[in-house]
C-alpha atoms as a PDB file:
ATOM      1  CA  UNK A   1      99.535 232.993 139.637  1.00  0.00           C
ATOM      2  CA  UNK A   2      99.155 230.038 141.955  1.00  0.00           C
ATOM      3  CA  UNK A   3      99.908 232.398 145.433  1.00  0.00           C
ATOM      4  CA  UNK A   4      97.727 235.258 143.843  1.00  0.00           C
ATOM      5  CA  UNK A   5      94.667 232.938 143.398  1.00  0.00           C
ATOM      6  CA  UNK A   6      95.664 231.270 147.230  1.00  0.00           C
ATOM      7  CA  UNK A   7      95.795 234.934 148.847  1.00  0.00           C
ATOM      8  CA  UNK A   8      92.286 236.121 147.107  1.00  0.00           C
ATOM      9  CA  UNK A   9      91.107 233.139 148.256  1.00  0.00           C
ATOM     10  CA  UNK A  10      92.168 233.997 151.444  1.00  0.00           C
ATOM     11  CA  UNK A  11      90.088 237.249 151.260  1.00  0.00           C
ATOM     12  CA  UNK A  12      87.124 235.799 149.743  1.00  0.00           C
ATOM     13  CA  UNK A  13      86.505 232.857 152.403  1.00  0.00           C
ATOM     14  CA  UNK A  14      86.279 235.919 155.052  1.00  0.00           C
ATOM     15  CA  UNK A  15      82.847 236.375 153.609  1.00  0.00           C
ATOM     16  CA  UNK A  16      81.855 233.694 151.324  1.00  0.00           C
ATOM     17  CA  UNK A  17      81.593 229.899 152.415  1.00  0.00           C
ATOM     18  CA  UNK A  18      81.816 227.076 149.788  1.00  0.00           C
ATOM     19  CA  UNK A  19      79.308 224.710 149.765  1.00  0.00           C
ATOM     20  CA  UNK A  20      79.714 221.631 152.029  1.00  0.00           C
ATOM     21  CA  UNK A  21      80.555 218.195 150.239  1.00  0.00           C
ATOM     22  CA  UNK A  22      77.979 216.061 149.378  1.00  0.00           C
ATOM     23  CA  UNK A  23      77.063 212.262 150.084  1.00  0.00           C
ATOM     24  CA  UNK A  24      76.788 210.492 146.888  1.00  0.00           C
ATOM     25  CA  UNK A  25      73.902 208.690 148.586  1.00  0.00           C
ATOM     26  CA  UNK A  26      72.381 211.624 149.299  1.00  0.00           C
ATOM     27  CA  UNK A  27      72.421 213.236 146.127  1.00  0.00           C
ATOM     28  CA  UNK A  28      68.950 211.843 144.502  1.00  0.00           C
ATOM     29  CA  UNK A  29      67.262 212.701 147.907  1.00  0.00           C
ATOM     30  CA  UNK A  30      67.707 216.296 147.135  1.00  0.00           C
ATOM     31  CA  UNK A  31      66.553 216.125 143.169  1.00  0.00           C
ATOM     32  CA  UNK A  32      65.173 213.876 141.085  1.00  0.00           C
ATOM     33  CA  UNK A  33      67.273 210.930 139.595  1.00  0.00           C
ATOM     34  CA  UNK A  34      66.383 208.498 136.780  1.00  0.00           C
ATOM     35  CA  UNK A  35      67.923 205.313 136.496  1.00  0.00           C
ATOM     36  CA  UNK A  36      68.502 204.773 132.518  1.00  0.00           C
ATOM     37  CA  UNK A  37      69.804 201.779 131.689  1.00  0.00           C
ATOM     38  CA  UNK A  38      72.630 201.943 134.976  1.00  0.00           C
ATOM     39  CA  UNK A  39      72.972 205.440 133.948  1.00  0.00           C
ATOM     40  CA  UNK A  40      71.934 208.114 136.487  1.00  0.00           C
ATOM     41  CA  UNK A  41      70.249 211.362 134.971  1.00  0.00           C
ATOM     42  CA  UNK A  42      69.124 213.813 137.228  1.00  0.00           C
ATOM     43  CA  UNK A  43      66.455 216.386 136.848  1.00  0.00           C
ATOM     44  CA  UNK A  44      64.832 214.983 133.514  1.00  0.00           C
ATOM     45  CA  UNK A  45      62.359 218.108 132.868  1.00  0.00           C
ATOM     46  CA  UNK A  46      65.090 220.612 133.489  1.00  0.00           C
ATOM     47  CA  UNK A  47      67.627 218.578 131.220  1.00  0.00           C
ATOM     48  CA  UNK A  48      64.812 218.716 128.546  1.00  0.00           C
ATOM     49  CA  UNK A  49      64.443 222.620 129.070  1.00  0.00           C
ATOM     50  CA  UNK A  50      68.483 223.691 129.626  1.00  0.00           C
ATOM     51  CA  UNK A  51      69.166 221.430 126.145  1.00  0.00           C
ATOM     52  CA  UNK A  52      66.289 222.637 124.154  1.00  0.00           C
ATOM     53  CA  UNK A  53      67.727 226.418 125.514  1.00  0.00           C
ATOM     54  CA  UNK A  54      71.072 225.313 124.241  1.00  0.00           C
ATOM     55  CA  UNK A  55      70.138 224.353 120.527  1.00  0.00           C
ATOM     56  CA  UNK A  56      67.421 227.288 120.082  1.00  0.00           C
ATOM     57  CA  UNK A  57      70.578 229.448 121.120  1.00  0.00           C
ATOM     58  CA  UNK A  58      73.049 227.972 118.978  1.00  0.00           C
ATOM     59  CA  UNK A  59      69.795 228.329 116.670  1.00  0.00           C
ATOM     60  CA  UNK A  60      69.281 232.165 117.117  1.00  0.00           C
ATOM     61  CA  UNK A  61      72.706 232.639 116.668  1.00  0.00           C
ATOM     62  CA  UNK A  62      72.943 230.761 113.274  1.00  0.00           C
ATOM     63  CA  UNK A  63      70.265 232.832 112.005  1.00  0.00           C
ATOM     64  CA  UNK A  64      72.089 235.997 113.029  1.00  0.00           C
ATOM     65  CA  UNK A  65      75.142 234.728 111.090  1.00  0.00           C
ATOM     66  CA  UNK A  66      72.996 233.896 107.850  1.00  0.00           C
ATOM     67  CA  UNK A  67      71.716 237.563 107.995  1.00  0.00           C
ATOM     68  CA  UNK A  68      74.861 239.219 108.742  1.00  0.00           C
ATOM     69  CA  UNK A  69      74.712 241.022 105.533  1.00  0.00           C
ATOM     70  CA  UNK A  70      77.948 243.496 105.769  1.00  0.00           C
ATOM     71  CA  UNK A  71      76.938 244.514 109.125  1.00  0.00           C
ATOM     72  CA  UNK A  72      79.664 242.971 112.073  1.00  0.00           C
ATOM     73  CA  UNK A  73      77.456 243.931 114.684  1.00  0.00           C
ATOM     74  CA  UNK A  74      75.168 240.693 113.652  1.00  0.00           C
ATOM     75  CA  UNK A  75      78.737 238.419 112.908  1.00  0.00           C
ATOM     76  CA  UNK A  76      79.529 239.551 116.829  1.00  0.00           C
ATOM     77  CA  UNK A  77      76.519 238.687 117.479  1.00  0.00           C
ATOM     78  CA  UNK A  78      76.108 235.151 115.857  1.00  0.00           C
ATOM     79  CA  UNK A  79      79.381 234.250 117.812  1.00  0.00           C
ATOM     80  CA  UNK A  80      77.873 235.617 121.166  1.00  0.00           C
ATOM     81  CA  UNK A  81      74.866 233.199 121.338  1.00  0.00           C
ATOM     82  CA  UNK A  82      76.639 230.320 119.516  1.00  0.00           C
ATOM     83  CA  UNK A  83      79.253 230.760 122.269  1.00  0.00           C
ATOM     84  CA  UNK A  84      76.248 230.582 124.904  1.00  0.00           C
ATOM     85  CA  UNK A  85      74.493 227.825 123.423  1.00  0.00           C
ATOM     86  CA  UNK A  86      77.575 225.645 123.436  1.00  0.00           C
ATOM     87  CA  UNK A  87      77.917 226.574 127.139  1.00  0.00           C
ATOM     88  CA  UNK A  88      74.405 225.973 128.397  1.00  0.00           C
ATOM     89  CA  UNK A  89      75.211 222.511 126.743  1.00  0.00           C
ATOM     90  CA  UNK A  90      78.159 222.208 128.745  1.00  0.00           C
ATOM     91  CA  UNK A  91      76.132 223.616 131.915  1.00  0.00           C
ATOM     92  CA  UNK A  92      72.965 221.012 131.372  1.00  0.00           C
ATOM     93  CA  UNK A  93      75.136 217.648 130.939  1.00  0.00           C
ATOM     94  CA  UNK A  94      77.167 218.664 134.615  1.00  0.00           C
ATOM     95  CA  UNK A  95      74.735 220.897 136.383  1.00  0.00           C
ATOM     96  CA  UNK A  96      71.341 218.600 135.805  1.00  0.00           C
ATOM     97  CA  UNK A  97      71.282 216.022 133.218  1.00  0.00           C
ATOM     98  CA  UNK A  98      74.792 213.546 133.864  1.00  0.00           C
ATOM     99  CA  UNK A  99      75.955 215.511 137.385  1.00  0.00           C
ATOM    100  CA  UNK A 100      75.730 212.298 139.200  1.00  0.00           C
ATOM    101  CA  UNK A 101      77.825 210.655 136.445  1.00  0.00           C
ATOM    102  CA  UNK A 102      80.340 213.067 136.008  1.00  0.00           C
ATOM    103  CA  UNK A 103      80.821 214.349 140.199  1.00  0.00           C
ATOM    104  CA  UNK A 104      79.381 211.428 142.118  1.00  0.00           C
ATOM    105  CA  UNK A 105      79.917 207.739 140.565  1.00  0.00           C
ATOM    106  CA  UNK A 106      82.717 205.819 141.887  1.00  0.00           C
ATOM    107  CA  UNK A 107      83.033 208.760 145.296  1.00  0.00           C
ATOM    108  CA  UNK A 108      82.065 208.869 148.640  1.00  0.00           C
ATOM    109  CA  UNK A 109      81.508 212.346 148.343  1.00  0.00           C
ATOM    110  CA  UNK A 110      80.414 214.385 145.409  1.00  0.00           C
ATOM    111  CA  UNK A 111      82.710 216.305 143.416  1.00  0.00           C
ATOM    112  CA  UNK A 112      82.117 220.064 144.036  1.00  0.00           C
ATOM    113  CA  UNK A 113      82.314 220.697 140.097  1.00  0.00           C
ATOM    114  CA  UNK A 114      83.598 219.114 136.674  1.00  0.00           C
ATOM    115  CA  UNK A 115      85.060 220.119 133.755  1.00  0.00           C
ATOM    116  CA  UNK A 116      82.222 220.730 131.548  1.00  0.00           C
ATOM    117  CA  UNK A 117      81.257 223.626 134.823  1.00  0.00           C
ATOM    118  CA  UNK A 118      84.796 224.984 133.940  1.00  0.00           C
ATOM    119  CA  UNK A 119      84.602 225.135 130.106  1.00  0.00           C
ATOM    120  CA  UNK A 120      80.531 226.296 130.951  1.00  0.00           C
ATOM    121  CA  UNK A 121      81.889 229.328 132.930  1.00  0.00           C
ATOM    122  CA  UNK A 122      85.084 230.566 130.173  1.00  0.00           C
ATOM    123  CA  UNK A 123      82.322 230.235 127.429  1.00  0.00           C
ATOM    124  CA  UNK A 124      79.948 232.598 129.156  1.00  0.00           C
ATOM    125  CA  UNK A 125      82.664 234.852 130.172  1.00  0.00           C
ATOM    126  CA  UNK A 126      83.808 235.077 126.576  1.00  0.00           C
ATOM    127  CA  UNK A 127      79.680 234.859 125.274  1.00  0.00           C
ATOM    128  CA  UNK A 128      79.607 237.930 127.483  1.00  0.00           C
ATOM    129  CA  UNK A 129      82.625 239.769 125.835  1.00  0.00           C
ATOM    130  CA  UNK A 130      81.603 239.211 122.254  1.00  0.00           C
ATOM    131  CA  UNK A 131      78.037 240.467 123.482  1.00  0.00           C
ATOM    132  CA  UNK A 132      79.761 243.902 124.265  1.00  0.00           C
ATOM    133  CA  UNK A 133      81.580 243.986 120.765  1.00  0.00           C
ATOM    134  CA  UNK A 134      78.177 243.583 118.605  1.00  0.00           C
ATOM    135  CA  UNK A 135      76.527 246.569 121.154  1.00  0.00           C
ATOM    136  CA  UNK A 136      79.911 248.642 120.948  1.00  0.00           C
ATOM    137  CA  UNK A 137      79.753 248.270 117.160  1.00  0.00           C
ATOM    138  CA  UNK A 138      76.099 249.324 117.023  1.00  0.00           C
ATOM    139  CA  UNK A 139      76.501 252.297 118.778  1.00  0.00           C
ATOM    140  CA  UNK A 140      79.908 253.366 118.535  1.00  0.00           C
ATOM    141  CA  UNK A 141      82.357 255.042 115.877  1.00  0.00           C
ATOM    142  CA  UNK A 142      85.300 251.798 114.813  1.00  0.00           C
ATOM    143  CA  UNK A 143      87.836 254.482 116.352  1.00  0.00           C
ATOM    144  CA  UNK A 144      86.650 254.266 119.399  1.00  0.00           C
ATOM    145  CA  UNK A 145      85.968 250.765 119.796  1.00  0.00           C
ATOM    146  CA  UNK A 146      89.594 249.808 119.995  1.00  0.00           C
ATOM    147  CA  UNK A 147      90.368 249.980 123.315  1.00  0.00           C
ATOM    148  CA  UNK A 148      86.969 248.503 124.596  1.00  0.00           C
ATOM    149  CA  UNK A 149      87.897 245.809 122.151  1.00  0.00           C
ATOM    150  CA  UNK A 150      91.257 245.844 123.850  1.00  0.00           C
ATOM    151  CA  UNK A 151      90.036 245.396 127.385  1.00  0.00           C
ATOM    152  CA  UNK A 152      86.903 242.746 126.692  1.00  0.00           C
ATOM    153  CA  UNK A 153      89.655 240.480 125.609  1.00  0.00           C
ATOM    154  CA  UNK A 154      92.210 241.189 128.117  1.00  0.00           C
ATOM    155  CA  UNK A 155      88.699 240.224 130.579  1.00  0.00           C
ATOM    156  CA  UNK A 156      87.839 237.475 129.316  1.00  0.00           C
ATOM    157  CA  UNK A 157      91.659 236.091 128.674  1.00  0.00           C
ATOM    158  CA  UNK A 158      92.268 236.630 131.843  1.00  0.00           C
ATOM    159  CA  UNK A 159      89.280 235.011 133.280  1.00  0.00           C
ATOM    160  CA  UNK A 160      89.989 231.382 131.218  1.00  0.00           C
ATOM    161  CA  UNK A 161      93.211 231.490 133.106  1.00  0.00           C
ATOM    162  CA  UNK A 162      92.249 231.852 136.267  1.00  0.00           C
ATOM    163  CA  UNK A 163      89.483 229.261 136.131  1.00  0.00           C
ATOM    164  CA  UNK A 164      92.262 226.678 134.412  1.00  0.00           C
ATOM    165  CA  UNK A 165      93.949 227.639 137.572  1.00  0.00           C
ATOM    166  CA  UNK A 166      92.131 227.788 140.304  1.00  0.00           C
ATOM    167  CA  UNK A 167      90.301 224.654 138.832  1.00  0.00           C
ATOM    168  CA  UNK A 168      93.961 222.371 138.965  1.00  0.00           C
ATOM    169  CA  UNK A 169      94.393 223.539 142.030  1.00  0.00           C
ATOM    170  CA  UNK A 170      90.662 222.951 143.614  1.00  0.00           C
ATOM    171  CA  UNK A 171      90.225 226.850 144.559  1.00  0.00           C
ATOM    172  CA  UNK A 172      86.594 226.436 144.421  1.00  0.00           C
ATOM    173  CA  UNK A 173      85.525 230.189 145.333  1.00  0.00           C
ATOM    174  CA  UNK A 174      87.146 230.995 141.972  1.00  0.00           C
ATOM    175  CA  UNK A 175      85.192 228.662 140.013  1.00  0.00           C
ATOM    176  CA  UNK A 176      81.747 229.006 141.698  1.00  0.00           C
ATOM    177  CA  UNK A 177      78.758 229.919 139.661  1.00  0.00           C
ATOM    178  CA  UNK A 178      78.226 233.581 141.948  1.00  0.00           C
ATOM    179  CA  UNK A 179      82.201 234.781 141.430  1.00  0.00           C
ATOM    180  CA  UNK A 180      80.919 233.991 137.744  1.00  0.00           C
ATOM    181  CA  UNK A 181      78.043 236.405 138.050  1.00  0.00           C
ATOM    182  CA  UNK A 182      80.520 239.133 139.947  1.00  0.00           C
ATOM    183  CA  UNK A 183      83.303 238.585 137.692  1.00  0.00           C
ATOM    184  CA  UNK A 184      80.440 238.899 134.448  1.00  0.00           C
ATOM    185  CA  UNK A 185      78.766 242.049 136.037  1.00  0.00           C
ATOM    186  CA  UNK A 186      80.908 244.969 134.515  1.00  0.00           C
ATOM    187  CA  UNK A 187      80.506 243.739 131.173  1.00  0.00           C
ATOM    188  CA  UNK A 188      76.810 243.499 131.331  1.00  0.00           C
ATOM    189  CA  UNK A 189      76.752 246.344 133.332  1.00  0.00           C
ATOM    190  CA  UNK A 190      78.789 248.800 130.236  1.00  0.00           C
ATOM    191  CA  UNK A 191      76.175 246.886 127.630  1.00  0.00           C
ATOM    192  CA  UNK A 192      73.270 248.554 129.647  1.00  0.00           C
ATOM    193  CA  UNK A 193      74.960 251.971 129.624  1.00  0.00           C
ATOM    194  CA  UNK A 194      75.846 252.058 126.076  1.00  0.00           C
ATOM    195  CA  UNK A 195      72.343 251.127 125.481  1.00  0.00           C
ATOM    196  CA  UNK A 196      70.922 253.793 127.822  1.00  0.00           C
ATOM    197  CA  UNK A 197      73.200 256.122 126.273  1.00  0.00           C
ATOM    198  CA  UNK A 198      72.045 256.099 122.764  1.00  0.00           C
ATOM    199  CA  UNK A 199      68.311 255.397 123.719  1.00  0.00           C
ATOM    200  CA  UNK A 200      68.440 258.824 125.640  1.00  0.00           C
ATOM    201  CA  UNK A 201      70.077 260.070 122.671  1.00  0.00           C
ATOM    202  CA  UNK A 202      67.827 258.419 119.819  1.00  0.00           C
ATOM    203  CA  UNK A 203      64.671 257.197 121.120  1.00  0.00           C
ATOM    204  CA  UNK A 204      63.481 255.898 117.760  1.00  0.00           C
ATOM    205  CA  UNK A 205      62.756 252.209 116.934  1.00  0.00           C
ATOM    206  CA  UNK A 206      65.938 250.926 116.892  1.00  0.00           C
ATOM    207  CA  UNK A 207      66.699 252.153 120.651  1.00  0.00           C
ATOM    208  CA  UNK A 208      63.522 251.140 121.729  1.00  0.00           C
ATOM    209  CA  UNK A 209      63.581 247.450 120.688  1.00  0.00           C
ATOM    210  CA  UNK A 210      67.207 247.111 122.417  1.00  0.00           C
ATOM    211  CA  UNK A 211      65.533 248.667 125.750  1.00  0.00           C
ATOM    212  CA  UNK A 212      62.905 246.180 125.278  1.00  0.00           C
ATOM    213  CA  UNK A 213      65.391 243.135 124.892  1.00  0.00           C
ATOM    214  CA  UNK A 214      67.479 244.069 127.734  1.00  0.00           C
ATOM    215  CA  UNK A 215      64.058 244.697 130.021  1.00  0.00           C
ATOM    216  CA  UNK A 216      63.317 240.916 129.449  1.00  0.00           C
ATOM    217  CA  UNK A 217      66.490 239.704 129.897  1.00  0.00           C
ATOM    218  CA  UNK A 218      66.411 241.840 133.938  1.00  0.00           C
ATOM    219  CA  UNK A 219      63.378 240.891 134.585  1.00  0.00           C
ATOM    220  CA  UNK A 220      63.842 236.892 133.456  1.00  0.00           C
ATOM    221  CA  UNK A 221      67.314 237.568 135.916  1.00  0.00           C
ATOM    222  CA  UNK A 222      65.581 239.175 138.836  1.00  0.00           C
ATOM    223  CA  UNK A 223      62.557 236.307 138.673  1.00  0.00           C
ATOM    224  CA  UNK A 224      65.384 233.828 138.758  1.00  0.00           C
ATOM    225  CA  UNK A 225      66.701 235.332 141.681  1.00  0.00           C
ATOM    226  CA  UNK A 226      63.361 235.486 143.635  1.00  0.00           C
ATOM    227  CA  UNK A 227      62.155 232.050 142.907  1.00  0.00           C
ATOM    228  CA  UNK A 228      65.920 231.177 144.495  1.00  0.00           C
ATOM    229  CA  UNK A 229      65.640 233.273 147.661  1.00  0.00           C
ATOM    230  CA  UNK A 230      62.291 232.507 148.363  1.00  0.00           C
ATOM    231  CA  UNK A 231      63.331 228.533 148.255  1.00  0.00           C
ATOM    232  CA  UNK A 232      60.164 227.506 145.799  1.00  0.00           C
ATOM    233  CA  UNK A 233      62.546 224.404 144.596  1.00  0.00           C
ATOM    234  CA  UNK A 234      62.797 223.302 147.785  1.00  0.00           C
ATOM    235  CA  UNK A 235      59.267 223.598 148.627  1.00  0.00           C
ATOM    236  CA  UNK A 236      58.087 221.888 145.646  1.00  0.00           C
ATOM    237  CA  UNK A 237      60.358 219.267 145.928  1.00  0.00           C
ATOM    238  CA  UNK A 238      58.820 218.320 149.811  1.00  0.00           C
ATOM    239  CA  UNK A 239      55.671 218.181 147.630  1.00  0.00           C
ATOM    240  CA  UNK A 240      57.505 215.721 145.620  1.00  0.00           C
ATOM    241  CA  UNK A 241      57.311 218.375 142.589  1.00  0.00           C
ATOM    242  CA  UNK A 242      60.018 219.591 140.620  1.00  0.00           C
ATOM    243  CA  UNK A 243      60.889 223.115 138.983  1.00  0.00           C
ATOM    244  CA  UNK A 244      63.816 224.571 139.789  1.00  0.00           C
ATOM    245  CA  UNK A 245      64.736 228.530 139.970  1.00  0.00           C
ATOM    246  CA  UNK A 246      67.214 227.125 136.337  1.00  0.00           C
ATOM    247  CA  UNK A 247      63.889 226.114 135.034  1.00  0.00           C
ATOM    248  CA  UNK A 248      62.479 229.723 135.331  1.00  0.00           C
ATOM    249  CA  UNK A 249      65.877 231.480 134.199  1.00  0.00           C
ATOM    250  CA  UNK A 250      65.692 228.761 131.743  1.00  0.00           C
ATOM    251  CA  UNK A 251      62.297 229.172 129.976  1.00  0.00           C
ATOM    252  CA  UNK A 252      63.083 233.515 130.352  1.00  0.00           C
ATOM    253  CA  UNK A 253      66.271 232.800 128.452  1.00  0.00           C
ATOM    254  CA  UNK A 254      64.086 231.133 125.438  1.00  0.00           C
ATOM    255  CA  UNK A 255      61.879 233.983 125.738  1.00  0.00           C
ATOM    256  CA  UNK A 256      64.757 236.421 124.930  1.00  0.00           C
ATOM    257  CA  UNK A 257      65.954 234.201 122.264  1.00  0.00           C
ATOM    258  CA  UNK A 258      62.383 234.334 120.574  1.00  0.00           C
ATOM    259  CA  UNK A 259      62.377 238.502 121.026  1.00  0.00           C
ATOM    260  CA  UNK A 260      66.141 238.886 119.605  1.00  0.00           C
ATOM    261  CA  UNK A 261      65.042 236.100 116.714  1.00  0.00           C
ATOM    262  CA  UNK A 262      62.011 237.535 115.653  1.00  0.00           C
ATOM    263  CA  UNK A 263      62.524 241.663 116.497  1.00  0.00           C
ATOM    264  CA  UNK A 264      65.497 243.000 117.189  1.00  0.00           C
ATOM    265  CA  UNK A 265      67.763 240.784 114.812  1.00  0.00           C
ATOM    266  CA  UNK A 266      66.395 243.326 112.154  1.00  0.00           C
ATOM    267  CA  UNK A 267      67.450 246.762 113.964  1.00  0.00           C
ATOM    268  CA  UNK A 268      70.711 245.306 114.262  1.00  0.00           C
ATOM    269  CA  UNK A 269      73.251 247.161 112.149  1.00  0.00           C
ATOM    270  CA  UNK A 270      76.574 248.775 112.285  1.00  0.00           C
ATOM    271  CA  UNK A 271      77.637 252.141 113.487  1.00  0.00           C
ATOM    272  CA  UNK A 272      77.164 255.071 110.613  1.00  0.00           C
END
């Protein structure tokens, strides 16, 4: 395992750069810090938003689980944002509310990541996975979910390994947020096309209110992704104002959360 991860490694670095190491008395110049009692918390508005994401999640998916009913479509479900919820925890205390804490006290330079990144990235690998069971038993026959069933696992088994890995042995490419998104992508990717499927073939209510949850969800992705290319953090920030391309993926995310909550939790049922 450890000369597989060192050779893709090898491949990856021809066209992706990690990120250079950080001064640990540079990191408040670049977001803002908060001296609690010694402790350092960084971005305070953003740790407010990513935690109150977390526990509506974990929220959401509690209510999915009390309405389950006989349907495992909403018990995959229930698992799916429970798993999220406990991993936007995990991403809010490293990425923005205790990074300093956790990557910078006690260094010269900043750690590049932490542990909680690690166990944030397996449980959105395996949030992912369970997301793609609950669709798959919506819209599929049990017969033929087996060997989707059979692969998600084998994904997202694999994945936890080679993060564990490539973690002990510092391979950072593996463990960076955008091989997360890449590695994420064909899950997401076969949830959209089962979707697409059975909305072209049953464009009733059902089909439409998935279409309509997965619409927010791209466009909540793509304004994330806008606000981060067009560098609006970092032009706030010089303004000495801060909002953060998290905070907009962030308060999207709680949007979803609201639309899955309150409309499609109800059109969720299993296969006939």
């Amino acid at each position: 395992m450890q000369a597989f991860i060192l050779f893709l490694s090898t491949f990856l670095l021809s066209f992706s750069i990690a990120p250079k190491p950080i001064l640990s008395s540079e990191w408040c110049q670049t977001q803002p810090c908060l001296d609690f009692f010694g402790i350092t918390i960084n971005q305070i508005s953003s740790s407010i938003l990513v935690y109150a994401l977390a526990f509506y999640g974990l929220f959401v998916g509690y209510r999915f689980f009390k309405n389950k009913v006989i349907h495992t479509s909403r018990l995959y479900w229930s698992i799916s944002l429970i798993l999220g919820g406990l991993g936007a925890l995990a991403a809010g205390t490293s990425f923005q509310a205790f990074g300093y804490e956790l990557k910078c006290a006690g260094n010269v330079f900043c750690d590049r990541t932490s542990s909680f990144e690690i166990l944030y990235n397996i449980l959105s690998v395996w949030s992912a996975g369970v997301l793609l069971l609950a669709i798959s038993a919506s819209f599929l026959q049990k017969s033929r979910r087996r060997s989707l069933t059979f692969a998600t696992i084998l994904h997202a088994a694999f994945y936890t390994i080679l993060c564990l890995v490539a973690y002990g042995q510092d391979q950072f490419i593996w463990i960076s947020f955008e091989f997360l998104l890449l590695y994420i992508s064909p899950v997401y990717l076969a949830v959209f096309v089962l979707t697409g499927i059975e909305f072209k073939k049953r464009k009733n209510m059902k089909t439409h209110k998935y279409f309509t949850a997965w619409l927010i969800l791209m466009l909540t992705i793509i304004a994330y992704y806008i606000y981060s290319i067009c560098l609006v953090t970092e032009y706030l920030w010089l303004k000495g104002l801060w909002f953060s391309a998290n905070d907009v993926l962030h308060l999207g995310m709680m949007g979803w959360l609201y639309y899955l909550s309150n409309y499609l939790m109800s059109a969720v049922e299993d296969c006939k």
